[in-house]
N, C-alpha and C. Protein backbone atom coordinates (compact mmCIF):
# COMPACT_ATOMS: atom_id res chain seq x y z
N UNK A 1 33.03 41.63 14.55
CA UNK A 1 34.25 41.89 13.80
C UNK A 1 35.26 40.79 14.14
N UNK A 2 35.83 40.34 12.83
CA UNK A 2 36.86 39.32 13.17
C UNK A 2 37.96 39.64 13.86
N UNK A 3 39.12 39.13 14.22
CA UNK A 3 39.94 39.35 15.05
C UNK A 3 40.95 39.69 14.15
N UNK A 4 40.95 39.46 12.67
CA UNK A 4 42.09 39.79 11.44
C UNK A 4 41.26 41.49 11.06
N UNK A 5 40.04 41.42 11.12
CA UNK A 5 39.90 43.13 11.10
C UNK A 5 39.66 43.98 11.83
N UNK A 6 39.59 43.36 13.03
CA UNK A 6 40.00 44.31 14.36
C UNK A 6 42.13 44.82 13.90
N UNK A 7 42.50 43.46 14.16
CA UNK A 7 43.83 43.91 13.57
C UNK A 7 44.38 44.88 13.14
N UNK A 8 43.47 45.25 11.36
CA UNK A 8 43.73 45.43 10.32
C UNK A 8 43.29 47.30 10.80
N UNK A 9 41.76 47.17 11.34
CA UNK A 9 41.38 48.55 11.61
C UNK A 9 42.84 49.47 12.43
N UNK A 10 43.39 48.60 13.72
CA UNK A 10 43.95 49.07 14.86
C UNK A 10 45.45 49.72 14.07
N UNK A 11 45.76 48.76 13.03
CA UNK A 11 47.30 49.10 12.15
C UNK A 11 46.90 50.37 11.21
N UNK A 12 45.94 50.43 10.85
CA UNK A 12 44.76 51.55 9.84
C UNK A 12 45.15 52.67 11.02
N UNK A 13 44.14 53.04 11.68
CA UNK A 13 44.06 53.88 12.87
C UNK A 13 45.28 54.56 12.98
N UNK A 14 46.71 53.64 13.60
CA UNK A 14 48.54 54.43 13.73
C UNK A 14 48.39 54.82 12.31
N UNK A 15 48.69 54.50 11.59
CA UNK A 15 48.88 55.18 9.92
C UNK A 15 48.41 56.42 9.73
N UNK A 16 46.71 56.33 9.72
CA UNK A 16 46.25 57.44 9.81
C UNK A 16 46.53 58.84 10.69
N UNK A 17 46.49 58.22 12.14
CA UNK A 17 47.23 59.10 13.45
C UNK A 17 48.79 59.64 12.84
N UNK A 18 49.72 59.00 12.31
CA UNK A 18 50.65 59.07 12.26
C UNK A 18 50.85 60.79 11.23
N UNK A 19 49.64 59.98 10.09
CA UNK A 19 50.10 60.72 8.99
C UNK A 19 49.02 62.78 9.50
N UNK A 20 48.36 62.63 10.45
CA UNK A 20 47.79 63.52 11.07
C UNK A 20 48.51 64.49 11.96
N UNK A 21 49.22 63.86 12.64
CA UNK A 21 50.22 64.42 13.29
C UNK A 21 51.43 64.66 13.08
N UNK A 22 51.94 64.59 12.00
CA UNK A 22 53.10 64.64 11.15
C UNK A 22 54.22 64.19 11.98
N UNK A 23 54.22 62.88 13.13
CA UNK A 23 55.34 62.71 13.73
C UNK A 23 55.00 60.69 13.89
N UNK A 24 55.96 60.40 13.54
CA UNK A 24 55.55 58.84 14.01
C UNK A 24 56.05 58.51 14.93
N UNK A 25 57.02 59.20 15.62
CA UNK A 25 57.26 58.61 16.98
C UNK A 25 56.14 58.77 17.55
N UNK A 26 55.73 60.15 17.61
CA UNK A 26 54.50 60.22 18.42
C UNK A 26 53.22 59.48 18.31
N UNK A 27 52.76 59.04 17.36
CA UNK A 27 51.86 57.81 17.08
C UNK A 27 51.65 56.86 17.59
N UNK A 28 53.08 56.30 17.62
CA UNK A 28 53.38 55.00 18.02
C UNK A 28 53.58 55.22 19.55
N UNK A 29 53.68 56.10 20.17
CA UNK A 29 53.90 56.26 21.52
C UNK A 29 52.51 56.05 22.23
N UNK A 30 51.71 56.89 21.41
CA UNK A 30 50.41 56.99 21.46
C UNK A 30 49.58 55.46 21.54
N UNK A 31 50.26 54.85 20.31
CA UNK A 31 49.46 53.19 20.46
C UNK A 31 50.18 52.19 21.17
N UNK A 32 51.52 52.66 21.77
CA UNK A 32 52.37 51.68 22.43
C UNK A 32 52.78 50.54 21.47
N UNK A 33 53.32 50.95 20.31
CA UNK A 33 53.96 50.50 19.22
C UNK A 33 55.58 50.85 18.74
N UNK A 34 56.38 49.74 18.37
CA UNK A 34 57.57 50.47 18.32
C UNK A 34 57.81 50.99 17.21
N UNK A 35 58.69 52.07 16.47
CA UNK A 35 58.56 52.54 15.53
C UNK A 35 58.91 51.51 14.15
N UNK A 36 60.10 51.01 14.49
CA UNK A 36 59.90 49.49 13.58
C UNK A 36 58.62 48.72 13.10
N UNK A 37 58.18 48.67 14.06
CA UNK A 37 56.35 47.60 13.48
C UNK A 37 55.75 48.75 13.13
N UNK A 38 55.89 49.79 13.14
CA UNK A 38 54.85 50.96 12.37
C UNK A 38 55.62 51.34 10.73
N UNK A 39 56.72 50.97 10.71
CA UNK A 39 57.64 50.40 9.68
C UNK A 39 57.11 48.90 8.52
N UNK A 40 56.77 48.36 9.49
CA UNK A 40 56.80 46.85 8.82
C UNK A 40 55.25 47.27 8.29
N UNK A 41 54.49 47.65 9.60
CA UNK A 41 52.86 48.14 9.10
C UNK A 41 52.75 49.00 7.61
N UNK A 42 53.24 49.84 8.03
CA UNK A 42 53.58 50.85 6.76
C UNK A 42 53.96 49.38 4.73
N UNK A 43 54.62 48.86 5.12
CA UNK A 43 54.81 47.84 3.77
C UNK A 43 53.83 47.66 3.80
């Protein structure tokens, strides 16, 4: 796996988590992401 879809899977993965757990702080806490770049991810 390339290193642009390792990427792509890992930004996939919070989204999904996010939208599972109905909380995105908690997601992002979870992937050690700030809620902003789960923001920018999200566009």
């Amino acid at each position: 796996m390339t290193a642009t879809k390792k990427l792509a899977h890992k930004r996939l993965t919070l989204l999904q988590l996010a939208e599972k757990l109905g909380n995105v702080s908690k997601a992002c806490r979870m992937h050690k992401v700030s809620r902003s770049q789960f923001y920018e991810y999200k566009r």
